[in-house]
C-alpha atoms as a PDB file:
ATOM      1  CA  UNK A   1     -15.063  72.521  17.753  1.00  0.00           C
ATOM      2  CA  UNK A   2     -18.295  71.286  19.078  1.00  0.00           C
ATOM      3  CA  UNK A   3     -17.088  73.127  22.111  1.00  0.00           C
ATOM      4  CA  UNK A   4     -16.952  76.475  20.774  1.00  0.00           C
ATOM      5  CA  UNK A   5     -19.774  76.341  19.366  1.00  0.00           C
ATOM      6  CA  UNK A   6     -21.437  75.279  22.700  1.00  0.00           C
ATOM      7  CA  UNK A   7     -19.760  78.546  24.516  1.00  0.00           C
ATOM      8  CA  UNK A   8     -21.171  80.504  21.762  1.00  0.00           C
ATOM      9  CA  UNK A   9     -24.439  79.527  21.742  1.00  0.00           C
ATOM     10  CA  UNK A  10     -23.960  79.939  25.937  1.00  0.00           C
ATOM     11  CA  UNK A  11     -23.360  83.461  25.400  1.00  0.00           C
ATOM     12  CA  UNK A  12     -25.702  84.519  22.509  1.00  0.00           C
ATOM     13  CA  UNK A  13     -28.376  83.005  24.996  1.00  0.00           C
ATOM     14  CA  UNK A  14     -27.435  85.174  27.767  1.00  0.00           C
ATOM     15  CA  UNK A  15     -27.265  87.742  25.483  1.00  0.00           C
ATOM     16  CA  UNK A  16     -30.996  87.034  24.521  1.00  0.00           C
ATOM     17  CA  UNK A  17     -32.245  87.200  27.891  1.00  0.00           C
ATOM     18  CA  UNK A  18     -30.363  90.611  28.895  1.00  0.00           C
ATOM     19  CA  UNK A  19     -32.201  91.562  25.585  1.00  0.00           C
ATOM     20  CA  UNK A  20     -35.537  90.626  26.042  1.00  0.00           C
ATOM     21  CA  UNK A  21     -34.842  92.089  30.047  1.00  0.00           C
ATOM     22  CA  UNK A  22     -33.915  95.448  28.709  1.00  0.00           C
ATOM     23  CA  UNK A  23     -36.805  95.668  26.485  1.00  0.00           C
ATOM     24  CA  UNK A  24     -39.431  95.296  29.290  1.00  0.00           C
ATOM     25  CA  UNK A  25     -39.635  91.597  29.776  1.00  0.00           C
ATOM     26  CA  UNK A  26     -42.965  89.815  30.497  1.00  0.00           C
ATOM     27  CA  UNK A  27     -44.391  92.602  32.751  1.00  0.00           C
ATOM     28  CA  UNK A  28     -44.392  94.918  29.996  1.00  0.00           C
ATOM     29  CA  UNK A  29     -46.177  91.995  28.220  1.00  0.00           C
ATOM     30  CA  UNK A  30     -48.515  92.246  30.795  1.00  0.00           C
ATOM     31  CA  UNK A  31     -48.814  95.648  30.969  1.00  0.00           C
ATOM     32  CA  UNK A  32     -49.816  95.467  27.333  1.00  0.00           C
ATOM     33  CA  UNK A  33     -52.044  93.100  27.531  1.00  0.00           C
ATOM     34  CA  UNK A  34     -53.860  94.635  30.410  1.00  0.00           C
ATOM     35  CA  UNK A  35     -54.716  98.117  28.393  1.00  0.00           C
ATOM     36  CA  UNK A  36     -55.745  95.725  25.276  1.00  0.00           C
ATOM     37  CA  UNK A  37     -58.492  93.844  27.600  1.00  0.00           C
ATOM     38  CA  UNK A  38     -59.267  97.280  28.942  1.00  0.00           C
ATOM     39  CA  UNK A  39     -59.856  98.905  25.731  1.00  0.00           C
ATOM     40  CA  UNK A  40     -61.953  95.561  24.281  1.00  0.00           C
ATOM     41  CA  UNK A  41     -64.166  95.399  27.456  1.00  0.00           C
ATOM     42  CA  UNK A  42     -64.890  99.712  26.848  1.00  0.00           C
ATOM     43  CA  UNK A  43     -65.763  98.820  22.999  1.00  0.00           C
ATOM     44  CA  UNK A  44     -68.079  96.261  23.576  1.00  0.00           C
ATOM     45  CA  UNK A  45     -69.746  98.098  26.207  1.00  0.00           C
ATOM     46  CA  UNK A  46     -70.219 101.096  23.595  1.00  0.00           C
ATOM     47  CA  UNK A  47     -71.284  98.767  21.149  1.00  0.00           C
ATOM     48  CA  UNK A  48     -73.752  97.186  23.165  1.00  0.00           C
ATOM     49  CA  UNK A  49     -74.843 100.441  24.659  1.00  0.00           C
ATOM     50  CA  UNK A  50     -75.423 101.372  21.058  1.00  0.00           C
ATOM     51  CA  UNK A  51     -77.320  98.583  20.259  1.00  0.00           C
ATOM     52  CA  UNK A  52     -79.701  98.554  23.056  1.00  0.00           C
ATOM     53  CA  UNK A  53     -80.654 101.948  22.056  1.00  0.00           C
ATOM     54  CA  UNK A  54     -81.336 101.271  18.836  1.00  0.00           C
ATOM     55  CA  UNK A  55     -83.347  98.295  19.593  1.00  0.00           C
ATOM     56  CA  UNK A  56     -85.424 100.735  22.099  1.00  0.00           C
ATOM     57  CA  UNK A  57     -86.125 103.780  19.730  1.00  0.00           C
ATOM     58  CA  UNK A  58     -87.123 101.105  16.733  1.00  0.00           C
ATOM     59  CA  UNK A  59     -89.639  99.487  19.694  1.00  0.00           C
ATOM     60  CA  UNK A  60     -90.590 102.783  20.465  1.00  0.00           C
ATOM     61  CA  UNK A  61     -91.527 104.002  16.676  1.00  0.00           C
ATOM     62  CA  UNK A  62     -93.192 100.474  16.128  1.00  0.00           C
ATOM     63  CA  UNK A  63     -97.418 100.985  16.753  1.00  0.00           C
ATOM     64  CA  UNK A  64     -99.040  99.813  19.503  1.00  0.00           C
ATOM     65  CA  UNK A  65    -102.013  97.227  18.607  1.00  0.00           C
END
């Protein structure tokens, strides 16, 4: 019995890995994670784009003494 259960567990394993090979694997892990750094690096360039010119035009409206 313990056996069987062995050679099943063998084959739902395999099974697994053709799986998780059809579906794109670790590059497509990669691939996802690339675009995802991508994206974070562009939004906190915008943001601190964003903020610098805010900080400028309120140094800007502040009077000279």
């Amino acid at each position: 019995m313990a056996k069987l259960a062995f050679l099943i567990s063998l084959v739902a394993l395999a099974l697994a890995f053709l799986a998780y090979q059809e579906a794109g694997g670790t590059r497509d892990l990669s691939k996802r994670l690339d675009a995802l750094r991508e994206d974070m690096r562009r939004e906190t360039a915008d943001g601190l784009a964003k903020l610098e010119k805010a900080l400028r035009s309120r140094e800007a409206a502040r009077p000279q003494p």
